[in-house]
PDB file of N, CA and C in Angstrom:
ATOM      1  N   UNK A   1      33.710   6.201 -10.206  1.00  0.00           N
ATOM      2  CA  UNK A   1      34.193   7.223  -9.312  1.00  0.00           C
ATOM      3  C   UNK A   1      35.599   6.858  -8.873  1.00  0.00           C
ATOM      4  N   UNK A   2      36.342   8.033  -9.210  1.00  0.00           N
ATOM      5  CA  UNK A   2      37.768   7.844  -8.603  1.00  0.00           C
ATOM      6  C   UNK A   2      38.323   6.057  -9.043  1.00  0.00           C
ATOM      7  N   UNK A   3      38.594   6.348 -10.499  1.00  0.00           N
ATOM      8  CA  UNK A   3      38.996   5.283 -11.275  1.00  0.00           C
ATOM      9  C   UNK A   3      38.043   3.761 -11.288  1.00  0.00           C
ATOM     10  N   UNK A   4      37.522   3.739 -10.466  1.00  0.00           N
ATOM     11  CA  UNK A   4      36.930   2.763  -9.961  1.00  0.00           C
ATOM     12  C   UNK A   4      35.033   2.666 -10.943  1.00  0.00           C
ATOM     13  N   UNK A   5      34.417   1.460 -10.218  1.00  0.00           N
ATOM     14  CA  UNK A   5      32.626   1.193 -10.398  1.00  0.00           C
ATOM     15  C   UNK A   5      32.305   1.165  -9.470  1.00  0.00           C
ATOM     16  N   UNK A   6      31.321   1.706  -8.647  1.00  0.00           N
ATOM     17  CA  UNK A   6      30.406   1.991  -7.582  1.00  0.00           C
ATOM     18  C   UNK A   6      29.394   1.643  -7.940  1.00  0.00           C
ATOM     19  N   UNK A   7      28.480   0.698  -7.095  1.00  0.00           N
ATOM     20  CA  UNK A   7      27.323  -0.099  -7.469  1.00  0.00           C
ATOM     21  C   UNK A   7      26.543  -0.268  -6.336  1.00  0.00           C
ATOM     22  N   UNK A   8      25.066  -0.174  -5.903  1.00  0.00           N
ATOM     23  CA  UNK A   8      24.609  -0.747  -4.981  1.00  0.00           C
ATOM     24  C   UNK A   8      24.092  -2.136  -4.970  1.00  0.00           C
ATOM     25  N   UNK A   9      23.421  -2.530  -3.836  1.00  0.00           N
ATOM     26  CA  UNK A   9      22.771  -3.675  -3.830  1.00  0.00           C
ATOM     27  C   UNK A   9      22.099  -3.889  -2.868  1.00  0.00           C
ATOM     28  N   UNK A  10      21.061  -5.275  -2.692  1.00  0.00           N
ATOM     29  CA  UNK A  10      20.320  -5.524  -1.433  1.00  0.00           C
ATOM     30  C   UNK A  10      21.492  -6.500  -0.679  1.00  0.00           C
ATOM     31  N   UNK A  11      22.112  -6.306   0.799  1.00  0.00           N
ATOM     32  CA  UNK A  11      22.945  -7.071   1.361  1.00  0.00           C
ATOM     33  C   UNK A  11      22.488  -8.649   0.953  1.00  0.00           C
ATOM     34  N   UNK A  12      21.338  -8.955   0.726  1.00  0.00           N
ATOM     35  CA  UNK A  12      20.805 -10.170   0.945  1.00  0.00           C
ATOM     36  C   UNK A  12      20.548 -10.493  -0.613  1.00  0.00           C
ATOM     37  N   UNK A  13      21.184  -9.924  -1.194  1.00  0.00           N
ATOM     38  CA  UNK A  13      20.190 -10.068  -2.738  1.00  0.00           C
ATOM     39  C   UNK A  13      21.686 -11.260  -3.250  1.00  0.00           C
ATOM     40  N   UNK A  14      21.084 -11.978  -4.694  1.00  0.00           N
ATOM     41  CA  UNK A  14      22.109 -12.979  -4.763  1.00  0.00           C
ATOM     42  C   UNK A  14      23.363 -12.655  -5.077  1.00  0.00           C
ATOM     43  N   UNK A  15      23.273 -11.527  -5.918  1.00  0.00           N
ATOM     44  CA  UNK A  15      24.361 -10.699  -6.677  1.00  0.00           C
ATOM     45  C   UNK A  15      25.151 -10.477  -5.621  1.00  0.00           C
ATOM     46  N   UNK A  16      24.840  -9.949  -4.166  1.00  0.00           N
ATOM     47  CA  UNK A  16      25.681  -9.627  -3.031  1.00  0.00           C
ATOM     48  C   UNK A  16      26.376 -10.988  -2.297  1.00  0.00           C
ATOM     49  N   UNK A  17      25.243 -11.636  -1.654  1.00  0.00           N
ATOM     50  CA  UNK A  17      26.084 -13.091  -1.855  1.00  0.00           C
ATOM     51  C   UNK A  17      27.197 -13.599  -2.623  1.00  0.00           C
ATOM     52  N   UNK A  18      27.152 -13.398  -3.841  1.00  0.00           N
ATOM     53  CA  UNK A  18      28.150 -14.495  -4.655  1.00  0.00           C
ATOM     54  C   UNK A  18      29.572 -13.186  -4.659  1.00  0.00           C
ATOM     55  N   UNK A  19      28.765 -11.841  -4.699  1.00  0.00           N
ATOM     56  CA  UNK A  19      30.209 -11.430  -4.725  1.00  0.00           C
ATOM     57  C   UNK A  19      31.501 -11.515  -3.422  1.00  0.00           C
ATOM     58  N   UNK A  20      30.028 -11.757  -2.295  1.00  0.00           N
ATOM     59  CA  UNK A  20      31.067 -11.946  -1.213  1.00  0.00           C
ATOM     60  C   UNK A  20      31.970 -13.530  -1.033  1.00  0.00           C
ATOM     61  N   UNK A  21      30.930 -14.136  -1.739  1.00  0.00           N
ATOM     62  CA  UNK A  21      31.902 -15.643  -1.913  1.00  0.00           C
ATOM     63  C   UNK A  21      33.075 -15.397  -2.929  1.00  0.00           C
ATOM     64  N   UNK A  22      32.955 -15.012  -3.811  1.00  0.00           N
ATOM     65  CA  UNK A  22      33.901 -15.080  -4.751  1.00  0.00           C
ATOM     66  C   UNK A  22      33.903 -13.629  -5.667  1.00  0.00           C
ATOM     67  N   UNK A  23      34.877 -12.662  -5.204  1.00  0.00           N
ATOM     68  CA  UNK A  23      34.967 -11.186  -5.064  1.00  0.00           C
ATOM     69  C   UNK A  23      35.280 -11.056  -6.990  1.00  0.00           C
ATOM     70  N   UNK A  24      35.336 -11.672  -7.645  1.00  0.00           N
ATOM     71  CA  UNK A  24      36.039 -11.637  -9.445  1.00  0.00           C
ATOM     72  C   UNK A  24      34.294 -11.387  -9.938  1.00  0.00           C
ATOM     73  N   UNK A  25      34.869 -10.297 -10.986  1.00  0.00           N
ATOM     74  CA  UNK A  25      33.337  -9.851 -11.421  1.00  0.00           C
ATOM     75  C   UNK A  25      33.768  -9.465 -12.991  1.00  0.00           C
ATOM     76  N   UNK A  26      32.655  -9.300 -13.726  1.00  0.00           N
ATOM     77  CA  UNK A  26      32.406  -8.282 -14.994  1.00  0.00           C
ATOM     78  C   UNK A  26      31.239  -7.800 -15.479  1.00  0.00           C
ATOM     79  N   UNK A  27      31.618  -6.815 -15.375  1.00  0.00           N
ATOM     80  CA  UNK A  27      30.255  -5.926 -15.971  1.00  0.00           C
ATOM     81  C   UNK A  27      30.598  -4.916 -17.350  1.00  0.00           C
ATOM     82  N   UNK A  28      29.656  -4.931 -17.906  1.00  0.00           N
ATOM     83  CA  UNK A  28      29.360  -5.287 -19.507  1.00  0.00           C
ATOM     84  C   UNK A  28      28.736  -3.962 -19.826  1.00  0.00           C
ATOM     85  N   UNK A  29      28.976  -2.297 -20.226  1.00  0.00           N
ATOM     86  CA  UNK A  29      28.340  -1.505 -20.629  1.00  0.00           C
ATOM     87  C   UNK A  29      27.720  -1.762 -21.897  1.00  0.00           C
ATOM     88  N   UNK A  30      26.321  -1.953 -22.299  1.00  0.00           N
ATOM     89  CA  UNK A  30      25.630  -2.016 -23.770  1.00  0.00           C
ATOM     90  C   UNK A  30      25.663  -0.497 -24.241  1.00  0.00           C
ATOM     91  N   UNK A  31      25.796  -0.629 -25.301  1.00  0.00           N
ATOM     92  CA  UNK A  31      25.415   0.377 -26.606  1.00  0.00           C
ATOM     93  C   UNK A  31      26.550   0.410 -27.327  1.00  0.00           C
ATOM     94  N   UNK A  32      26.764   1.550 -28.696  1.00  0.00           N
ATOM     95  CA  UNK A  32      27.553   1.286 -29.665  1.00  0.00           C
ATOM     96  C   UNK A  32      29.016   2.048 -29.016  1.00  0.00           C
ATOM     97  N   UNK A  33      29.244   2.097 -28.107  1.00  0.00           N
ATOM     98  CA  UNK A  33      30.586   2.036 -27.358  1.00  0.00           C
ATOM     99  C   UNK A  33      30.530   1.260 -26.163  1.00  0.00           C
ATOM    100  N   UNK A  34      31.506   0.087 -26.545  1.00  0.00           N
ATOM    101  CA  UNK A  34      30.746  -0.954 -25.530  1.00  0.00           C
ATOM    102  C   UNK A  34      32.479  -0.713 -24.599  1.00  0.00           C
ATOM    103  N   UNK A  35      32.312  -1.089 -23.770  1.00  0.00           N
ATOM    104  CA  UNK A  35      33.115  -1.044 -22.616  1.00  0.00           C
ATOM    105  C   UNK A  35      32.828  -3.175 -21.587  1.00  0.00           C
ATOM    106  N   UNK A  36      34.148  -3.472 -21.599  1.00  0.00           N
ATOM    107  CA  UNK A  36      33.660  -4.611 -20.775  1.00  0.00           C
ATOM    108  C   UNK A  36      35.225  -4.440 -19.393  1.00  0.00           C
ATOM    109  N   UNK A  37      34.486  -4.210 -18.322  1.00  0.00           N
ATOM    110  CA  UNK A  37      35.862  -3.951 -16.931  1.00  0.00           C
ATOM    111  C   UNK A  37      35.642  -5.377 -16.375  1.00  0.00           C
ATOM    112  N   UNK A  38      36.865  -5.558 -15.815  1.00  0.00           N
ATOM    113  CA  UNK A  38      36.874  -7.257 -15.061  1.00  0.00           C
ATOM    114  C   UNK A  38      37.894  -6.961 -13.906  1.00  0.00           C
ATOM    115  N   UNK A  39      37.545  -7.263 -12.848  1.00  0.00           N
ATOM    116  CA  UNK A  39      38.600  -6.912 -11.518  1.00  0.00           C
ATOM    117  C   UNK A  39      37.792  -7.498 -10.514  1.00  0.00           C
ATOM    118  N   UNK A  40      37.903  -7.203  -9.468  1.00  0.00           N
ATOM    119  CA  UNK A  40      37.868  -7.888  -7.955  1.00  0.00           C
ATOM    120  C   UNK A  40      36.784  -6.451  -7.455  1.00  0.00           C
ATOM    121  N   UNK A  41      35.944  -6.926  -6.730  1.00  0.00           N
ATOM    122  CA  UNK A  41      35.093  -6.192  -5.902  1.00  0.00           C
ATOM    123  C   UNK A  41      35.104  -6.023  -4.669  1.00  0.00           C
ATOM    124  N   UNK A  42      34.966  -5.216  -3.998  1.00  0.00           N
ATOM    125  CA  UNK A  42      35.142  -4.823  -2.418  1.00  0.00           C
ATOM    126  C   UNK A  42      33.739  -4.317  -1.543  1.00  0.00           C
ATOM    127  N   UNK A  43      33.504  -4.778  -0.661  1.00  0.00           N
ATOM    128  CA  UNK A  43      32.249  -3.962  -0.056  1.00  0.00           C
ATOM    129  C   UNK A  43      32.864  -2.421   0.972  1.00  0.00           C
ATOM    130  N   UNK A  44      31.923  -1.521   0.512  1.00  0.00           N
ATOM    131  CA  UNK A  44      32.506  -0.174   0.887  1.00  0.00           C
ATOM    132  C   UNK A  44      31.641  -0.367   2.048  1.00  0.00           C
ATOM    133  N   UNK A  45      32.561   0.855   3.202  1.00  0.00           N
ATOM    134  CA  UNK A  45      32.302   0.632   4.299  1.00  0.00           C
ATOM    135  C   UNK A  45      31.530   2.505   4.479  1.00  0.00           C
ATOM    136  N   UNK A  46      32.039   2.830   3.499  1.00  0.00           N
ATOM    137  CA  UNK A  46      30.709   4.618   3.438  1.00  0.00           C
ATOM    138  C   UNK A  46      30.377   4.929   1.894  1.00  0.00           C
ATOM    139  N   UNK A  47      29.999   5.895   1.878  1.00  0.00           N
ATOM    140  CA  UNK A  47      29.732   6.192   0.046  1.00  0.00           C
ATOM    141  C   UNK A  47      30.906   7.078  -0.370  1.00  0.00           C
ATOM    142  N   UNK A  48      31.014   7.250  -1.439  1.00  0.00           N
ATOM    143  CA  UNK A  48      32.736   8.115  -2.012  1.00  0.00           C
ATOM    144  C   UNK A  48      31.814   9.092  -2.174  1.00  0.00           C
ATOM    145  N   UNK A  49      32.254  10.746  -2.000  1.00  0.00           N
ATOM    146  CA  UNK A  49      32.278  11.614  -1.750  1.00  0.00           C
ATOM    147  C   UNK A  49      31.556  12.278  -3.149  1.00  0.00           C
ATOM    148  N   UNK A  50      30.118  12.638  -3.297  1.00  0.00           N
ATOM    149  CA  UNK A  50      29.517  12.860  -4.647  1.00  0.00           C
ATOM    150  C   UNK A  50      28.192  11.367  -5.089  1.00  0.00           C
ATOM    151  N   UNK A  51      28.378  10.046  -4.467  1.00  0.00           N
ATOM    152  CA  UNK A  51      28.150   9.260  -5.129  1.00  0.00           C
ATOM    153  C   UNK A  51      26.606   9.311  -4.659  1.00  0.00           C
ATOM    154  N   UNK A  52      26.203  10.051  -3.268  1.00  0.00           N
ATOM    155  CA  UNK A  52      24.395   9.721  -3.717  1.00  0.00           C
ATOM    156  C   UNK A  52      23.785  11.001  -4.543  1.00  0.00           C
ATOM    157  N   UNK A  53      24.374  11.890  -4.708  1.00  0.00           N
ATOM    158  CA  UNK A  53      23.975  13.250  -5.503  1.00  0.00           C
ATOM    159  C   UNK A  53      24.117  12.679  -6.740  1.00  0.00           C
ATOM    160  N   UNK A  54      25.041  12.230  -7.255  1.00  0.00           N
ATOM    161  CA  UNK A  54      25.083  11.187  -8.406  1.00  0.00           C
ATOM    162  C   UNK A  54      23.731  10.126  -8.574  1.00  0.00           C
ATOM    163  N   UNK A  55      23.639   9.506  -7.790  1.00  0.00           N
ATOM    164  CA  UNK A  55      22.902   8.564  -7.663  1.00  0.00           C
ATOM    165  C   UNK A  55      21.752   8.650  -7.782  1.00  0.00           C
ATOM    166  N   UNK A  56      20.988   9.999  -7.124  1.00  0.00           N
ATOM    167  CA  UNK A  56      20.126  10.609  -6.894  1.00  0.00           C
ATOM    168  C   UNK A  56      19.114  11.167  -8.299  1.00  0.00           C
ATOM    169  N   UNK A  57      20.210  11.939  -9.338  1.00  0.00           N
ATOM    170  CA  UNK A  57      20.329  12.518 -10.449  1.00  0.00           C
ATOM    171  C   UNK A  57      20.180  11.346 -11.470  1.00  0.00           C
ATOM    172  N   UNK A  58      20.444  10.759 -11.267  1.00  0.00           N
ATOM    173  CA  UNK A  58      20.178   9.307 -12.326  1.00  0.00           C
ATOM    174  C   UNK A  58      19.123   8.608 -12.162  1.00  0.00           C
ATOM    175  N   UNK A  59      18.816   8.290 -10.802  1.00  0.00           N
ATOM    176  CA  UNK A  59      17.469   7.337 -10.718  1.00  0.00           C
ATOM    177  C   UNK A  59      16.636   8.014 -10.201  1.00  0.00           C
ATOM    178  N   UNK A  60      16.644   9.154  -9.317  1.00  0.00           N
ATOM    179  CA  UNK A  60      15.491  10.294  -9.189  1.00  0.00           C
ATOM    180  C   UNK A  60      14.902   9.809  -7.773  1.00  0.00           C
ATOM    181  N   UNK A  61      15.379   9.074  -7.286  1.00  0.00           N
ATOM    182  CA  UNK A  61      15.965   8.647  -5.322  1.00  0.00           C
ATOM    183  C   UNK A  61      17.279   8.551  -4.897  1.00  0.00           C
ATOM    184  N   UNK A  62      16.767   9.261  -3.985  1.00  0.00           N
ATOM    185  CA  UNK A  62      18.037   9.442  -2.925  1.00  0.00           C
ATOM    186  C   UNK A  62      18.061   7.934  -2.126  1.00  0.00           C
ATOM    187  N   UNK A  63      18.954   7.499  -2.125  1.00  0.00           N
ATOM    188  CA  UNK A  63      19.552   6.363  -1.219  1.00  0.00           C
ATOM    189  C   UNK A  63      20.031   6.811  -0.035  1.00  0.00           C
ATOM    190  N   UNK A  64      19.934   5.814   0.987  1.00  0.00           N
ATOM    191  CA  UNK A  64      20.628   6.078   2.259  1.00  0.00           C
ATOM    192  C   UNK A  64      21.849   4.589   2.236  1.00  0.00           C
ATOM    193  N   UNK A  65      23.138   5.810   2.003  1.00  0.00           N
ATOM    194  CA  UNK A  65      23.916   4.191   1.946  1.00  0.00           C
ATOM    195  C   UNK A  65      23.792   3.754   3.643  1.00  0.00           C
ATOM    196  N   UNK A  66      23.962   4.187   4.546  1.00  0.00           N
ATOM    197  CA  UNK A  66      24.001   3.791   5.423  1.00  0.00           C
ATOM    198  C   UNK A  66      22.666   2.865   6.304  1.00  0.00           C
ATOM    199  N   UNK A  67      21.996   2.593   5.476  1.00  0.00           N
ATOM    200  CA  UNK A  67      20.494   2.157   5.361  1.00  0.00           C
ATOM    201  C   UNK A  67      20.891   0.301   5.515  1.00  0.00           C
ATOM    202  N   UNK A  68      20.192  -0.341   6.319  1.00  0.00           N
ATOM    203  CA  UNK A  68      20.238  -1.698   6.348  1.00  0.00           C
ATOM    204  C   UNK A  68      19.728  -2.196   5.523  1.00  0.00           C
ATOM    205  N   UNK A  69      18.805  -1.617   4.327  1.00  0.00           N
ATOM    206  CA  UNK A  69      18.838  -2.317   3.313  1.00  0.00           C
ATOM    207  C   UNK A  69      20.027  -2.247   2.002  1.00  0.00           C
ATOM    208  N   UNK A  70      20.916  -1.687   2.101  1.00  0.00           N
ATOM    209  CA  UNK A  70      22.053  -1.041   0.988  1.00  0.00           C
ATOM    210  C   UNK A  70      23.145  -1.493   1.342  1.00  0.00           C
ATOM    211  N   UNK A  71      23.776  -2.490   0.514  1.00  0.00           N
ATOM    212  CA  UNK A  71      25.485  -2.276   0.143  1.00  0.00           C
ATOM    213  C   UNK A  71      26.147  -1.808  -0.811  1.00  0.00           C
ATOM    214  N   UNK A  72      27.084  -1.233  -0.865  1.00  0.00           N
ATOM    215  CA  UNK A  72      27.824  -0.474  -1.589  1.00  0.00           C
ATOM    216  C   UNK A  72      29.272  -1.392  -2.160  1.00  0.00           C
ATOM    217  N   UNK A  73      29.087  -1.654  -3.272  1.00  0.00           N
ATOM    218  CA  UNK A  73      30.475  -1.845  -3.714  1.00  0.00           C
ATOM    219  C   UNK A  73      31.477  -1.291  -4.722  1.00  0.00           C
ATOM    220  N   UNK A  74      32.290  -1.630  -4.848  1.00  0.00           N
ATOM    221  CA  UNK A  74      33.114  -1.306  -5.605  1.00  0.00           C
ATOM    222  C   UNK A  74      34.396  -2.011  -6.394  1.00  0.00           C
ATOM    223  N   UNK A  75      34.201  -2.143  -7.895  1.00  0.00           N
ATOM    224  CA  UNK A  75      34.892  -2.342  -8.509  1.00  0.00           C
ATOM    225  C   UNK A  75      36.107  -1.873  -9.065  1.00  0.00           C
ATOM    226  N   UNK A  76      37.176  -2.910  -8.910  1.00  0.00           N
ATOM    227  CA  UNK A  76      38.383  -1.748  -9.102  1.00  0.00           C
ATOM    228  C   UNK A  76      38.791  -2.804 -10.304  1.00  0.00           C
ATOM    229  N   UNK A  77      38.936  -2.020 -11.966  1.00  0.00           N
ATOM    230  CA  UNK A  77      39.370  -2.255 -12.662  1.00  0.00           C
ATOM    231  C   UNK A  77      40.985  -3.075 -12.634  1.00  0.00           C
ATOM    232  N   UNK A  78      41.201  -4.664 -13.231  1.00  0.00           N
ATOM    233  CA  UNK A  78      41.825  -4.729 -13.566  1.00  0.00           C
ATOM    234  C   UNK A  78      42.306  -5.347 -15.294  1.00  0.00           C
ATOM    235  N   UNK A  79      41.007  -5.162 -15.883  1.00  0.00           N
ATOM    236  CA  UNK A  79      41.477  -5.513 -17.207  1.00  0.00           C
ATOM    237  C   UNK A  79      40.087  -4.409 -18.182  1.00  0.00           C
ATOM    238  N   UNK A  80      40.201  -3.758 -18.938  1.00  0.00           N
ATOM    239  CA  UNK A  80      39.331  -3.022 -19.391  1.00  0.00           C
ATOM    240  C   UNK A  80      39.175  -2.965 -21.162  1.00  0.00           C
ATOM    241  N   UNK A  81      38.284  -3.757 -21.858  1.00  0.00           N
ATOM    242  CA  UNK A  81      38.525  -3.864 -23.155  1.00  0.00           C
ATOM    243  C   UNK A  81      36.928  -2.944 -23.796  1.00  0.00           C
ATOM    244  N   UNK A  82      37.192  -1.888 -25.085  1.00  0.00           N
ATOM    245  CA  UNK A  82      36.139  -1.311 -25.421  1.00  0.00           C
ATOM    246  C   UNK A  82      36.479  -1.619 -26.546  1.00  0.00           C
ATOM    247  N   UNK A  83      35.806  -0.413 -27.746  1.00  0.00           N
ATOM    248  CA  UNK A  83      35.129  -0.755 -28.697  1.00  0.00           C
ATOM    249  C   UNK A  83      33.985   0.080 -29.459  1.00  0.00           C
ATOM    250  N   UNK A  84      34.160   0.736 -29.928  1.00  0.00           N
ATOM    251  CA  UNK A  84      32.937   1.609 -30.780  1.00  0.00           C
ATOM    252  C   UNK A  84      32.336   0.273 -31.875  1.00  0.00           C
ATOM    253  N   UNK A  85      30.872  -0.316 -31.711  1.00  0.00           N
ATOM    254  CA  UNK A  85      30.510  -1.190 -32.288  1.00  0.00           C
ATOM    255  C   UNK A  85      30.987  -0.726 -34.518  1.00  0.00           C
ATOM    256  N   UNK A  86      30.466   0.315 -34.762  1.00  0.00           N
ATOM    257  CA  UNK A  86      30.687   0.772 -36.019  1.00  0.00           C
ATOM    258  C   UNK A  86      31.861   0.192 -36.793  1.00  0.00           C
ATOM    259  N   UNK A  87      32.694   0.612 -35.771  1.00  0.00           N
ATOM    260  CA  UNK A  87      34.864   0.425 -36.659  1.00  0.00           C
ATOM    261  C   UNK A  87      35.150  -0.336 -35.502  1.00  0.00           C
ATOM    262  N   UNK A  88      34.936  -2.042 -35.092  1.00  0.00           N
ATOM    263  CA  UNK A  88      35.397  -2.538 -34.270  1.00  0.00           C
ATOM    264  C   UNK A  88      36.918  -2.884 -34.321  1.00  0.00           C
ATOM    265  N   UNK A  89      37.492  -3.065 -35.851  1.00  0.00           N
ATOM    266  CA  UNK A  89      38.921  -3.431 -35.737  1.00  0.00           C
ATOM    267  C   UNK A  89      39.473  -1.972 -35.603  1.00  0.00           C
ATOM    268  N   UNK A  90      39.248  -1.146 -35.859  1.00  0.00           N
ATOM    269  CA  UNK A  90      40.062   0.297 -35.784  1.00  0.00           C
ATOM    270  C   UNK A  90      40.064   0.543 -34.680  1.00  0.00           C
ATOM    271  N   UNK A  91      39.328   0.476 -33.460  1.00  0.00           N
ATOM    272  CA  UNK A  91      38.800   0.851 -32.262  1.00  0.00           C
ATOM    273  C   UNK A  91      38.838   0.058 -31.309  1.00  0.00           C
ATOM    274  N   UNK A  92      39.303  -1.060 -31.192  1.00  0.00           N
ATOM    275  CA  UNK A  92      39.275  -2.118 -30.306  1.00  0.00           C
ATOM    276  C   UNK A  92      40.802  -1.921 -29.567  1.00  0.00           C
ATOM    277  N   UNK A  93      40.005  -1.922 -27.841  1.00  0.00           N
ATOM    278  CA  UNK A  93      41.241  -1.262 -27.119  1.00  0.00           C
ATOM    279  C   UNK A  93      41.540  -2.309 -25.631  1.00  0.00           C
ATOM    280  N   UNK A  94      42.660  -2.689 -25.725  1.00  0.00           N
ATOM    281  CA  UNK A  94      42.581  -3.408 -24.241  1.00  0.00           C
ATOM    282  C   UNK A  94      43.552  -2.618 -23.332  1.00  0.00           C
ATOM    283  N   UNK A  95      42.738  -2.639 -22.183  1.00  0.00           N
ATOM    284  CA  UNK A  95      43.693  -1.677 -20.910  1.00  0.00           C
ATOM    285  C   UNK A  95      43.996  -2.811 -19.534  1.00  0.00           C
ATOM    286  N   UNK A  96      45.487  -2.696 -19.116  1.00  0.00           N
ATOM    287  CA  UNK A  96      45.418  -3.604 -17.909  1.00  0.00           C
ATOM    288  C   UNK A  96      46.287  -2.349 -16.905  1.00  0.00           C
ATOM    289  N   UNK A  97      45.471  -2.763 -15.832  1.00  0.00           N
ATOM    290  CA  UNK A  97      45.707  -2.103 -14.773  1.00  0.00           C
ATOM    291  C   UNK A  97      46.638  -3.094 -13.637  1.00  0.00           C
TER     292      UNK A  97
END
């Protein structure tokens, strides 16, 4: 959303922990267009505008970001490399932000 990765989590869960120790992340889209983003993460302080109707539509619950069990973060791309698995040398793309 709005260039960015929007992700939830449990405040307490480890994944939330470590990102708050050390904010550098990557996350890894699988299938035969693979996508890998690497940047710095932020904890959002509301949801971006669309993201539980989104959210909702995908996993088939509604979230309450504002819920003490939910954090919200967000990844802001700064290095972005893909790839259609099929034609990897034809298709292999690096983006820096």
């Amino acid at each position: 959303m709005d260039a960015a990765l929007v992700f939830s989590t449990s405040p307490e869960s480890v994944s939330a922990r470590h990102l708050r120790a050390d904010p550098r992340a990557t996350v890894h889209l699988e299938g035969v267009h693979v996508a890998v983003v690497e940047g710095e993460v932020s904890l959002l302080e509301a949801a971006p505008h669309g993201f539980v109707e989104e959210y909702e539509a995908k996993y088939g619950w509604r979230m309450d970001p504002a819920g003490a069990d939910t954090a919200l973060f967000v990844l802001r791309p700064r290095t972005v490399l893909s790839w259609d698995e099929a034609e990897l040398a034809a298709t292999m793309t690096r983006w820096s932000f």
